[in-house]
C-alpha atoms as a PDB file:
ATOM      1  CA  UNK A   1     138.367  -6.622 -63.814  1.00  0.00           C
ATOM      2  CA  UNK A   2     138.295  -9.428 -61.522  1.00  0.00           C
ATOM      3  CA  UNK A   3     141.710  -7.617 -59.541  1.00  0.00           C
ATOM      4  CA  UNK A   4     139.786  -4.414 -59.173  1.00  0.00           C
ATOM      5  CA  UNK A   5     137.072  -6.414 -57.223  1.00  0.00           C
ATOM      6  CA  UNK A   6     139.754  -7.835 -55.106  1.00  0.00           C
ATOM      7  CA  UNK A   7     141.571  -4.789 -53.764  1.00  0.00           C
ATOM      8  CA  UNK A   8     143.590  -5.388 -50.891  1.00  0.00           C
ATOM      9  CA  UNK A   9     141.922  -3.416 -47.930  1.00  0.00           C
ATOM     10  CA  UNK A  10     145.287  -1.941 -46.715  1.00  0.00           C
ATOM     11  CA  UNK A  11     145.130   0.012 -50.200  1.00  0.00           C
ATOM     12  CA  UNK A  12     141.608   1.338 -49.015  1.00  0.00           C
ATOM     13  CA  UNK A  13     142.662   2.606 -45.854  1.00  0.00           C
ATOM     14  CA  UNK A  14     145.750   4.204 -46.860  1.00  0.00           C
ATOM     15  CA  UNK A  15     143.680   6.476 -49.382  1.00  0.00           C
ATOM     16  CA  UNK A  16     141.461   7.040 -46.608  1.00  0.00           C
ATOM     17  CA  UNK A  17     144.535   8.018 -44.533  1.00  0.00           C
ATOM     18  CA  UNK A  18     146.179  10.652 -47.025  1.00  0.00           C
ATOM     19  CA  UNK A  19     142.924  11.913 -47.903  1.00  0.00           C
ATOM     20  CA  UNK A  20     142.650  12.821 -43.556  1.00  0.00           C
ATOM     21  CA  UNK A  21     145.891  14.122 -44.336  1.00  0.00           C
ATOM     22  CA  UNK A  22     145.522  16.155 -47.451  1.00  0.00           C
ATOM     23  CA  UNK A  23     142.669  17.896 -46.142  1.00  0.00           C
ATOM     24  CA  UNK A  24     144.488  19.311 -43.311  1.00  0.00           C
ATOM     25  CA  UNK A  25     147.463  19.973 -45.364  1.00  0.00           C
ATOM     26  CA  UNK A  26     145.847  21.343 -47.975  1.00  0.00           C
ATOM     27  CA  UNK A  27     144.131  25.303 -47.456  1.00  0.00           C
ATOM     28  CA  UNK A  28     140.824  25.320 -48.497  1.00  0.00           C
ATOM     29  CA  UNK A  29     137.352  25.019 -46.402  1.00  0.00           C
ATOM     30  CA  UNK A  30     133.943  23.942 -47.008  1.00  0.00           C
ATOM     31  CA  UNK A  31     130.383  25.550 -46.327  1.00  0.00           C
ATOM     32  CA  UNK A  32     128.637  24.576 -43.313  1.00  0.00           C
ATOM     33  CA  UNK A  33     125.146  25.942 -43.299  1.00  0.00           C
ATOM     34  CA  UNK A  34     122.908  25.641 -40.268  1.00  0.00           C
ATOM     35  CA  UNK A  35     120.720  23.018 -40.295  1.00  0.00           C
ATOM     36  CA  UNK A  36     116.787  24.418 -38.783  1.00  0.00           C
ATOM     37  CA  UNK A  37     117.232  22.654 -35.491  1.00  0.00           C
ATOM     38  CA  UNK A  38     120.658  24.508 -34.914  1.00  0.00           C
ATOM     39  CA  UNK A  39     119.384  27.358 -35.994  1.00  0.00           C
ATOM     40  CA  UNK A  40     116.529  27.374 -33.856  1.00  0.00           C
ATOM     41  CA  UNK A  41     118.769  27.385 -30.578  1.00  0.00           C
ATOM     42  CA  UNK A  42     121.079  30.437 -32.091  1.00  0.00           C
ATOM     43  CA  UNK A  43     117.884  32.228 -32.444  1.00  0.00           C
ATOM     44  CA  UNK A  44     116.432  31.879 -29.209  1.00  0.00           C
ATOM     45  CA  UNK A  45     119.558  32.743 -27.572  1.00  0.00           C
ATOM     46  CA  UNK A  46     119.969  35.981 -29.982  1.00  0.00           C
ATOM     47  CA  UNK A  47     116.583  36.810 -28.898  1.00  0.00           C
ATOM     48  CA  UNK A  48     116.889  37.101 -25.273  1.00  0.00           C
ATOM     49  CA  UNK A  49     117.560  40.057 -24.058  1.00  0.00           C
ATOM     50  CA  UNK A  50     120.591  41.463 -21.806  1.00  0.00           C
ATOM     51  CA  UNK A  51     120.855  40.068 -18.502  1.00  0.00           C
ATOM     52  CA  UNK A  52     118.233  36.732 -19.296  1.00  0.00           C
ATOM     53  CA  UNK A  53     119.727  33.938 -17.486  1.00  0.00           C
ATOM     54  CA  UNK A  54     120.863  30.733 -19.294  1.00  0.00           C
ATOM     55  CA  UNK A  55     121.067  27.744 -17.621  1.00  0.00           C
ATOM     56  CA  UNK A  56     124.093  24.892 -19.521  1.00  0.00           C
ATOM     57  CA  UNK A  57     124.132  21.702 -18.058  1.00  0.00           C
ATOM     58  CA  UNK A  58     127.436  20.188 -19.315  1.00  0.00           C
ATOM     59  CA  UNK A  59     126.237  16.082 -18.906  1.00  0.00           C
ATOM     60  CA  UNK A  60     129.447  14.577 -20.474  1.00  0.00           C
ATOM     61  CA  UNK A  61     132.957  13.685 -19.818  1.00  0.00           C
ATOM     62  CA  UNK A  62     136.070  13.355 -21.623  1.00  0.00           C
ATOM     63  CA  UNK A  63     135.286  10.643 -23.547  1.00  0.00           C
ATOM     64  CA  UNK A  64     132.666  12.957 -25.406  1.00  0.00           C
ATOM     65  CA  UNK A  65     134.750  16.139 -25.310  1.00  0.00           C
ATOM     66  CA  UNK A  66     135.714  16.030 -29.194  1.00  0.00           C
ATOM     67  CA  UNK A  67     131.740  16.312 -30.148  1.00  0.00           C
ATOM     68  CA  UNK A  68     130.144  18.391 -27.384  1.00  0.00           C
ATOM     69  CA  UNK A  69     133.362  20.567 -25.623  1.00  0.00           C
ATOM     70  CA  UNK A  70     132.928  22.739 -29.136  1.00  0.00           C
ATOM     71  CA  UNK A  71     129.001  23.086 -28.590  1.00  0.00           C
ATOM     72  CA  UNK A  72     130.086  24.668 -25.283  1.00  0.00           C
ATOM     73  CA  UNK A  73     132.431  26.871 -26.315  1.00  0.00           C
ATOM     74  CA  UNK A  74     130.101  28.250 -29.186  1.00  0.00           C
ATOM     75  CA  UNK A  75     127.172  28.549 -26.941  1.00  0.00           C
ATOM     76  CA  UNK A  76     129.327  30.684 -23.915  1.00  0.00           C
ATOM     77  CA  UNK A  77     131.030  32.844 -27.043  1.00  0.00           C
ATOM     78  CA  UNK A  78     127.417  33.775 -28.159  1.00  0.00           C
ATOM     79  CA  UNK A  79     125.908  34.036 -24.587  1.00  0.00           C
ATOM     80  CA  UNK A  80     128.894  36.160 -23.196  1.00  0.00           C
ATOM     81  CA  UNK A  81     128.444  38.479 -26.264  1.00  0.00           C
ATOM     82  CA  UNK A  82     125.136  39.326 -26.006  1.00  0.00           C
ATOM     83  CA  UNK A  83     125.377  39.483 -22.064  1.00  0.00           C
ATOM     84  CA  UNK A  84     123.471  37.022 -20.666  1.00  0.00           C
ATOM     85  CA  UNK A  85     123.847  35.638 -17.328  1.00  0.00           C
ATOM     86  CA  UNK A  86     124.977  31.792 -17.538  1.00  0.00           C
ATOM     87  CA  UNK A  87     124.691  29.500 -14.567  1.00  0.00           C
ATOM     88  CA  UNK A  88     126.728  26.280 -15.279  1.00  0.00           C
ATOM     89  CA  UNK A  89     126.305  22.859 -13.780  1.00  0.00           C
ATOM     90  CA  UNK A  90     126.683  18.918 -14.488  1.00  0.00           C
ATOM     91  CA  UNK A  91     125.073  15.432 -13.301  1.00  0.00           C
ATOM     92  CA  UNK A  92     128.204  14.344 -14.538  1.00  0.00           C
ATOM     93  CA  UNK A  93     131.179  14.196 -11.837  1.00  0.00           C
ATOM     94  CA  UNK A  94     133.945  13.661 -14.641  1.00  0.00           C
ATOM     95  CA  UNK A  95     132.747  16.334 -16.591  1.00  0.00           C
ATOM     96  CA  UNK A  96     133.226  19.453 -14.265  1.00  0.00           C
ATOM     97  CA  UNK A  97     136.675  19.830 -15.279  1.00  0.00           C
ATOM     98  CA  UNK A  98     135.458  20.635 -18.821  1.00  0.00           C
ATOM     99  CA  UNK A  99     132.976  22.447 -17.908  1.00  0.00           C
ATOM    100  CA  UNK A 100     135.234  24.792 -15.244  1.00  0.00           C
ATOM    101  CA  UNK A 101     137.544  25.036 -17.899  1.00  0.00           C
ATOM    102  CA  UNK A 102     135.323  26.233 -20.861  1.00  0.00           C
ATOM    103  CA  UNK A 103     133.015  29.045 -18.489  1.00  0.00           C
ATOM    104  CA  UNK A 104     135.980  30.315 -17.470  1.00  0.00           C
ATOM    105  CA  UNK A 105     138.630  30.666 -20.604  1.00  0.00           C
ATOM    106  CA  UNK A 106     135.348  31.999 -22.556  1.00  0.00           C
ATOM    107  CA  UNK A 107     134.594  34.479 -19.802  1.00  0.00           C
ATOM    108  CA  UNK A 108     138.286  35.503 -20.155  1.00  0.00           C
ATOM    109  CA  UNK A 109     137.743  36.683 -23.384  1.00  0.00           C
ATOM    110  CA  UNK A 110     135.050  39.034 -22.925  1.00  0.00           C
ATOM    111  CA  UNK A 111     135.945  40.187 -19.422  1.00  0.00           C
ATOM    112  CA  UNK A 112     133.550  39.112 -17.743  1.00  0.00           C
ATOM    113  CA  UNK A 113     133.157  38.513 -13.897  1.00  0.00           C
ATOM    114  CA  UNK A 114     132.876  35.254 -11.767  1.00  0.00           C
ATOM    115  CA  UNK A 115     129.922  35.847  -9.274  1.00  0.00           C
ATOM    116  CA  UNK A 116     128.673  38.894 -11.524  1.00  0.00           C
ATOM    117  CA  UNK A 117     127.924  37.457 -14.945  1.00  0.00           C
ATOM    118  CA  UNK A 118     128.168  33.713 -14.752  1.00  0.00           C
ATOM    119  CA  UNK A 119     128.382  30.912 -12.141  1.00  0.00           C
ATOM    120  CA  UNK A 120     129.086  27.062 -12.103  1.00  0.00           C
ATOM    121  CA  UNK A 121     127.493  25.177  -9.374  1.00  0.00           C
ATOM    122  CA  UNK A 122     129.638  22.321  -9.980  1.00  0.00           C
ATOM    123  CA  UNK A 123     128.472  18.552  -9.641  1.00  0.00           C
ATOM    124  CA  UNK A 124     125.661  17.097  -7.054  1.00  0.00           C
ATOM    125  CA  UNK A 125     124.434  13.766  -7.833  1.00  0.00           C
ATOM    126  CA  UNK A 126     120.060  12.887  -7.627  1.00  0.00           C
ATOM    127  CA  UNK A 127     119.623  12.715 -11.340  1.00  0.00           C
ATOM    128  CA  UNK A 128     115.762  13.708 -11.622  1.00  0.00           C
ATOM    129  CA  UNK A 129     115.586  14.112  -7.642  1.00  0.00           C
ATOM    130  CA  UNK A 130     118.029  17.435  -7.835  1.00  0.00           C
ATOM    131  CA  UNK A 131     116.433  18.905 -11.254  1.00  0.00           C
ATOM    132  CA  UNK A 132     113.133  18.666  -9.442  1.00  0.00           C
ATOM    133  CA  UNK A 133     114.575  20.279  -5.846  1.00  0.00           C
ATOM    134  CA  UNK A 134     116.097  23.005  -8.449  1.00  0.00           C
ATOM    135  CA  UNK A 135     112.611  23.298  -9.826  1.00  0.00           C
ATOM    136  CA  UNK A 136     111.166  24.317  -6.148  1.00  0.00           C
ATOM    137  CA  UNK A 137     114.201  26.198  -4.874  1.00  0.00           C
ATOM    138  CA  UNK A 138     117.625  26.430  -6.674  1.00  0.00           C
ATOM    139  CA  UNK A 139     119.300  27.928  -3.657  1.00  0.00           C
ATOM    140  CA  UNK A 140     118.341  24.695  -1.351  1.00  0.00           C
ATOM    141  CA  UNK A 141     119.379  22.166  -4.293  1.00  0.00           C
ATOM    142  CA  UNK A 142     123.127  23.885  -4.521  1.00  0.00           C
ATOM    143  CA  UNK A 143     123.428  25.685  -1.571  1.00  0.00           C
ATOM    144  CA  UNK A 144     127.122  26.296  -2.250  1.00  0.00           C
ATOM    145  CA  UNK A 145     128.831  27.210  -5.887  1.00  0.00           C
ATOM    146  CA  UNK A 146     131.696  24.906  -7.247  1.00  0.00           C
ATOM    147  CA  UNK A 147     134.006  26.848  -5.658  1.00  0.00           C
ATOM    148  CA  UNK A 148     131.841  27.179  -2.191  1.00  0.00           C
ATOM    149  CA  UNK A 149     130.362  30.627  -2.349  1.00  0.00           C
ATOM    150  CA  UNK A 150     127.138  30.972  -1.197  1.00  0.00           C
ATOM    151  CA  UNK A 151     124.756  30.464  -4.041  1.00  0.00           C
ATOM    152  CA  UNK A 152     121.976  33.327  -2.401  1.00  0.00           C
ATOM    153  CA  UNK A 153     125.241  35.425  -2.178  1.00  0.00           C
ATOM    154  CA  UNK A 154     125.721  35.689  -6.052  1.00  0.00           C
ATOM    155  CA  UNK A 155     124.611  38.246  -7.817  1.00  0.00           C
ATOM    156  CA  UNK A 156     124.706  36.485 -11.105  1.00  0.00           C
ATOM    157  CA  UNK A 157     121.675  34.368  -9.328  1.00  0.00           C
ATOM    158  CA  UNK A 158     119.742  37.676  -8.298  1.00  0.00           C
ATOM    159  CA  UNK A 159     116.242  36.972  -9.910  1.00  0.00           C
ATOM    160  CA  UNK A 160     116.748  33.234 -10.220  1.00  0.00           C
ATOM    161  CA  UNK A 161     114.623  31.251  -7.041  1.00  0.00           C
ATOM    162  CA  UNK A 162     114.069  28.153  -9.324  1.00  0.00           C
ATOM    163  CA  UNK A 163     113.787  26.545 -12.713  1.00  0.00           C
ATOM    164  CA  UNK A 164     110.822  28.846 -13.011  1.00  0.00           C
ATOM    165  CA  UNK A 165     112.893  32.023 -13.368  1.00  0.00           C
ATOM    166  CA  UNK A 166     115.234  30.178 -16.211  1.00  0.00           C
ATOM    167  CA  UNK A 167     114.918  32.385 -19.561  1.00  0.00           C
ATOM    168  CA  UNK A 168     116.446  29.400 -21.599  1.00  0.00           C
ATOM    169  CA  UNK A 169     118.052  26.212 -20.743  1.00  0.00           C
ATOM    170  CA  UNK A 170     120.420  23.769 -22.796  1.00  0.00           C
ATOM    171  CA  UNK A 171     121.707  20.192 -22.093  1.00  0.00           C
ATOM    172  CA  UNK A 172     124.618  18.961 -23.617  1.00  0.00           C
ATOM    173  CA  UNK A 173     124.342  14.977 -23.288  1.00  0.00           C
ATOM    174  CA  UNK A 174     126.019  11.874 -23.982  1.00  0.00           C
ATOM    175  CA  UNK A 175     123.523   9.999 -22.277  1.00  0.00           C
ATOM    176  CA  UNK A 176     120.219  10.175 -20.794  1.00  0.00           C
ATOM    177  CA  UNK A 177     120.096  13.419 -19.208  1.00  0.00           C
ATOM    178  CA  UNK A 178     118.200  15.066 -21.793  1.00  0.00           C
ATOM    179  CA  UNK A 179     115.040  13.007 -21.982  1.00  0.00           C
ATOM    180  CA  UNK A 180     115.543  13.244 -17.578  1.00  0.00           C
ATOM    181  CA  UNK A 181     115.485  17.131 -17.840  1.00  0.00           C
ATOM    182  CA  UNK A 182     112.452  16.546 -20.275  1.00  0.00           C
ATOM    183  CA  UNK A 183     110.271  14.584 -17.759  1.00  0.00           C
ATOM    184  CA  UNK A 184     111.288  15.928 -14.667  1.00  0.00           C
ATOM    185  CA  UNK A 185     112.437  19.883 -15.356  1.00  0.00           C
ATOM    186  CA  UNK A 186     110.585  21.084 -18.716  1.00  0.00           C
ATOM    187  CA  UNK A 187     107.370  18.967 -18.279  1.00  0.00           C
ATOM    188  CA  UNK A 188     107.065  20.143 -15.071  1.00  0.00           C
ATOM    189  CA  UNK A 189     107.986  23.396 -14.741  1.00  0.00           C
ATOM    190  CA  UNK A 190     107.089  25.286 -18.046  1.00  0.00           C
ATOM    191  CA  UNK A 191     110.730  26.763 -18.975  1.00  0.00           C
ATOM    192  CA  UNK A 192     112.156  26.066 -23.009  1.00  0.00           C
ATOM    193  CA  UNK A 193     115.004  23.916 -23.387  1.00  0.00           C
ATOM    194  CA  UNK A 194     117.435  22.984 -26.550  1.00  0.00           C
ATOM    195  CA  UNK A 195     119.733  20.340 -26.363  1.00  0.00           C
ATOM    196  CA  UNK A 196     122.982  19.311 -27.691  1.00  0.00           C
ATOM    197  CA  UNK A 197     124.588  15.531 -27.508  1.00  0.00           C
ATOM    198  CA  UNK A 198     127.103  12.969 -29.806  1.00  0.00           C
ATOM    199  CA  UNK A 199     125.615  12.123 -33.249  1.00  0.00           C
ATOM    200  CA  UNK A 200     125.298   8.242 -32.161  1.00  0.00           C
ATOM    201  CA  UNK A 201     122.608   9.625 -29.875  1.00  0.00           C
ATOM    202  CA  UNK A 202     121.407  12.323 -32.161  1.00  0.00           C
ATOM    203  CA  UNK A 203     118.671  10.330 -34.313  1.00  0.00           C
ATOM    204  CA  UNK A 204     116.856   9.425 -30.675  1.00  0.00           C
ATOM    205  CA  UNK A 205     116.457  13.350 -30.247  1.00  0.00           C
ATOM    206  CA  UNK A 206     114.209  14.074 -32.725  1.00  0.00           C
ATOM    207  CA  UNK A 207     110.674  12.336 -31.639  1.00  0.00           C
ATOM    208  CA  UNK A 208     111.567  15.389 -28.574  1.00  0.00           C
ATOM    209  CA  UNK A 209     112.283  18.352 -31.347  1.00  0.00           C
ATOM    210  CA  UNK A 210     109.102  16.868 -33.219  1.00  0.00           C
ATOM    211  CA  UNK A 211     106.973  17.204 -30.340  1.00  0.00           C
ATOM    212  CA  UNK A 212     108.469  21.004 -29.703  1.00  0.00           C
ATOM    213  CA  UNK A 213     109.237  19.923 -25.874  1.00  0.00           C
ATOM    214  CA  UNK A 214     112.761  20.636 -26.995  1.00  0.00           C
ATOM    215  CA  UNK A 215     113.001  23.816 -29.753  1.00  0.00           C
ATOM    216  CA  UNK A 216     116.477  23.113 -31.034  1.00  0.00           C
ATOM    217  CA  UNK A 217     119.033  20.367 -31.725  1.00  0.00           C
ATOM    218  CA  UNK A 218     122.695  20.138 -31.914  1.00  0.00           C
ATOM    219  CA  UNK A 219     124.069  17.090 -33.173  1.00  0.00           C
ATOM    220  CA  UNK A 220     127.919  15.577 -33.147  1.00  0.00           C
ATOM    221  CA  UNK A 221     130.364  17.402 -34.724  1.00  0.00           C
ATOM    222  CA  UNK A 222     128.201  18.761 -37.246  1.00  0.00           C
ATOM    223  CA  UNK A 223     126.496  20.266 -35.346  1.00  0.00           C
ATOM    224  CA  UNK A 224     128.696  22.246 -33.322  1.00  0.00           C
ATOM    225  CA  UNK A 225     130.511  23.182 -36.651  1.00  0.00           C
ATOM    226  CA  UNK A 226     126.848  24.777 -37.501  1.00  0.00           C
ATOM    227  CA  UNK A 227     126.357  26.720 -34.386  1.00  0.00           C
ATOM    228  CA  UNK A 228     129.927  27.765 -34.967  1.00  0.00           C
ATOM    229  CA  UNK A 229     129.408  29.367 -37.997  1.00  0.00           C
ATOM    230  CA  UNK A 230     126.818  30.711 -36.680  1.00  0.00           C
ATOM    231  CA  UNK A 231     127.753  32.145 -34.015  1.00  0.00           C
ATOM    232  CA  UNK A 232     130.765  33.243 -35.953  1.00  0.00           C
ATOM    233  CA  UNK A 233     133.758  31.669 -33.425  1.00  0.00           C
ATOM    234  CA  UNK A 234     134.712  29.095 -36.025  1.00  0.00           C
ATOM    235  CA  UNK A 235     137.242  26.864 -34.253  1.00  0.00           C
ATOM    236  CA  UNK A 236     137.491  23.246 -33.828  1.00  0.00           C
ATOM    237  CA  UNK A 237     134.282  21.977 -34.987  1.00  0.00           C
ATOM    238  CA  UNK A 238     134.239  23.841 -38.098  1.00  0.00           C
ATOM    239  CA  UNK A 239     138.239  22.687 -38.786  1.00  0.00           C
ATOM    240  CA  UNK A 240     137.255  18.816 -37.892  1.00  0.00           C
ATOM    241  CA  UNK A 241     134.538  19.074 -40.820  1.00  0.00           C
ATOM    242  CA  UNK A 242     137.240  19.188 -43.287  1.00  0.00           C
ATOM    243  CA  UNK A 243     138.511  16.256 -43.122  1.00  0.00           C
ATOM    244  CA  UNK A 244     135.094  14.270 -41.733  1.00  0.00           C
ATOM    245  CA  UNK A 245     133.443  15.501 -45.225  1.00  0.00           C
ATOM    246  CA  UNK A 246     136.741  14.648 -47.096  1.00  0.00           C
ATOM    247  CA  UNK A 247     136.865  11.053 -46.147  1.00  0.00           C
ATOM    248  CA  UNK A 248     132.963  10.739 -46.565  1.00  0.00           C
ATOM    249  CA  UNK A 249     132.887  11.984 -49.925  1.00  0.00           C
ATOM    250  CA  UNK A 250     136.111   9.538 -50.971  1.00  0.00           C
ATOM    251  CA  UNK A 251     133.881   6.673 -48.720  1.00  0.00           C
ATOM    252  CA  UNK A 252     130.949   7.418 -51.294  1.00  0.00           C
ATOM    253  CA  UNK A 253     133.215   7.697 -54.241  1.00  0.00           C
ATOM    254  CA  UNK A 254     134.714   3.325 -53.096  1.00  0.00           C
ATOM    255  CA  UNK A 255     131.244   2.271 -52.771  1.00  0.00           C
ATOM    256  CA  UNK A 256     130.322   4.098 -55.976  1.00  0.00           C
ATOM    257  CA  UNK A 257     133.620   2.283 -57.920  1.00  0.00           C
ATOM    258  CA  UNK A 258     132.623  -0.919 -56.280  1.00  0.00           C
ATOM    259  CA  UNK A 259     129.212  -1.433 -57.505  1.00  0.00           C
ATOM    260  CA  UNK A 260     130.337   0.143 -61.067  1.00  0.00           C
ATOM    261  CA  UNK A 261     133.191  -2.736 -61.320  1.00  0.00           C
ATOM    262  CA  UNK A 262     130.732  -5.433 -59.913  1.00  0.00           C
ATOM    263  CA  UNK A 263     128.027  -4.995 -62.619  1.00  0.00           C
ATOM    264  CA  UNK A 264     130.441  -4.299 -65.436  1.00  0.00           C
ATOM    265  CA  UNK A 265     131.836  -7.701 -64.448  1.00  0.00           C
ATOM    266  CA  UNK A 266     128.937  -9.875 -64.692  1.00  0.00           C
ATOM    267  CA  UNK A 267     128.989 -10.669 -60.883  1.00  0.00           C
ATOM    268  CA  UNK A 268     124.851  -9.088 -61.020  1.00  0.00           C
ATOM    269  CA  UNK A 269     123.961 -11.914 -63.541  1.00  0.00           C
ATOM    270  CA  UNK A 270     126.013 -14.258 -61.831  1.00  0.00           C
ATOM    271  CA  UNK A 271     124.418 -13.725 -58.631  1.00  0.00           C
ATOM    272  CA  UNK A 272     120.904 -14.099 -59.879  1.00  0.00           C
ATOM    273  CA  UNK A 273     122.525 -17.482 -61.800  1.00  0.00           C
ATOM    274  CA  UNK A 274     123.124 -18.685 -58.932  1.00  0.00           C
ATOM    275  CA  UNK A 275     119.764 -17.984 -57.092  1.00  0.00           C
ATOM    276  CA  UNK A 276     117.922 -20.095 -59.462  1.00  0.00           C
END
């Protein structure tokens, strides 16, 4: 009994390593139902109708691209579909390569037009400063498109003068940009917002979806594996779950065996032995 409380860690990891392995080996998946905050965003979105503008502001960088690059993809496979217009930007500079790159492979798919039915304004830095010039007058905060069109030009903007005209926006943040849209975009000007960000800033979130000033909530992988499903594009998110819910389950399953094996061996009683 005593060995089985001293298993050497390398044995641990290993099982942890072929169980990673074995579930993507292995053919068989897993049910990933929507959590209410998740759902909430796919239902606003579904019930907007064609031509409502939706503003995603893609806040992260490549460090964060496993967790929220998925929530994008889901979001501009639903959007596209039900024919919104989507007006991209980012208050991160390192993140408009992702951002470029997932507006425009989506678009691809559903034929839709630069100019016409989307457009990425690209990076400008201000922080709260440039959400609350976009509040008063989008046109004057980017007066040129990432790729330097003239932003009154675009017809994908016709309608659009300032946050005010937004039918729905989302921020998908691995840092602070969500709680800066709160104070100085939603508070302000009076348009809903949902949110997306990593899961080790997910539990910070939810005082915000409490108080309704955001309606929805995607967070980490899970959470993009949800909207996924939901918006039925499973792809990365939804694959990574696999193994993520295979290793938890064996994780459980150690700590489980441990604590079995450490009463069953008197190390309980001796413990409280050697309180007194």
């Amino acid at each position: 009994m005593q060995r089985l409380l001293n298993i050497d860690r390398r044995i641990i990891f290993a099982a942890v390593g072929l169980a990673v392995i074995a579930s993507l080996i292995i053919k068989f998946s897993l049910p990933v139902p929507a959590s209410p905050p998740v759902q909430r965003i796919y239902d606003k979105i579904e019930s907007l109708p064609v031509g409502a503008h939706l503003l995603i502001s893609f806040d992260y960088d490549p460090s964060s691209k496993e967790e929220l690059q998925p929530m994008a993809l889901a979001l501009l496979h639903h959007s596209f579909r039900k024919g919104l217009k989507v007006i991209g930007m980012t208050h991160n500079p390192s993140g408009t390569g992702l951002a470029e790159q997932a507006m425009n492979s989506v678009a691809s798919l559903y034929q839709k037009k630069y100019k016409e039915d989307y457009v990425f304004l690209g990076y400008k830095p201000g922080g709260a400063s440039l959400i609350m010039n976009m509040g008063e007058d989008i046109h004057t905060a980017f007066l040129k498109d990432f790729y330097g069109n003239d932003t009154t030009m675009l017809p994908a903007l016709e309608g659009v003068e300032s946050l005010k005209d937004i039918d729905y926006l989302i921020d998908l943040a691995a840092g602070v940009t969500i709680e800066t849209w709160i104070a100085f975009g939603k508070e302000k000007y009076q348009f809903e917002m949902g949110a997306g960000c990593t899961a080790v800033i997910g539990p910070d979130m939810y005082p915000y979806l409490d108080s309704r000033q955001i309606n929805g909530l995607m967070a980490g992988l899970k959470g993009a594996a949800e909207y996924e499903t939901l918006a039925e594009c499973k792809a990365q998110a939804f694959k990574g779950m696999l193994p993520q819910s295979v290793t938890h389950c064996l994780v459980v399953l150690f700590v489980l065996f441990g604590n079995v094996v450490f009463f069953i061996s008197g190390g309980f009683r001796s413990k409280r032995r050697q309180s007194r």
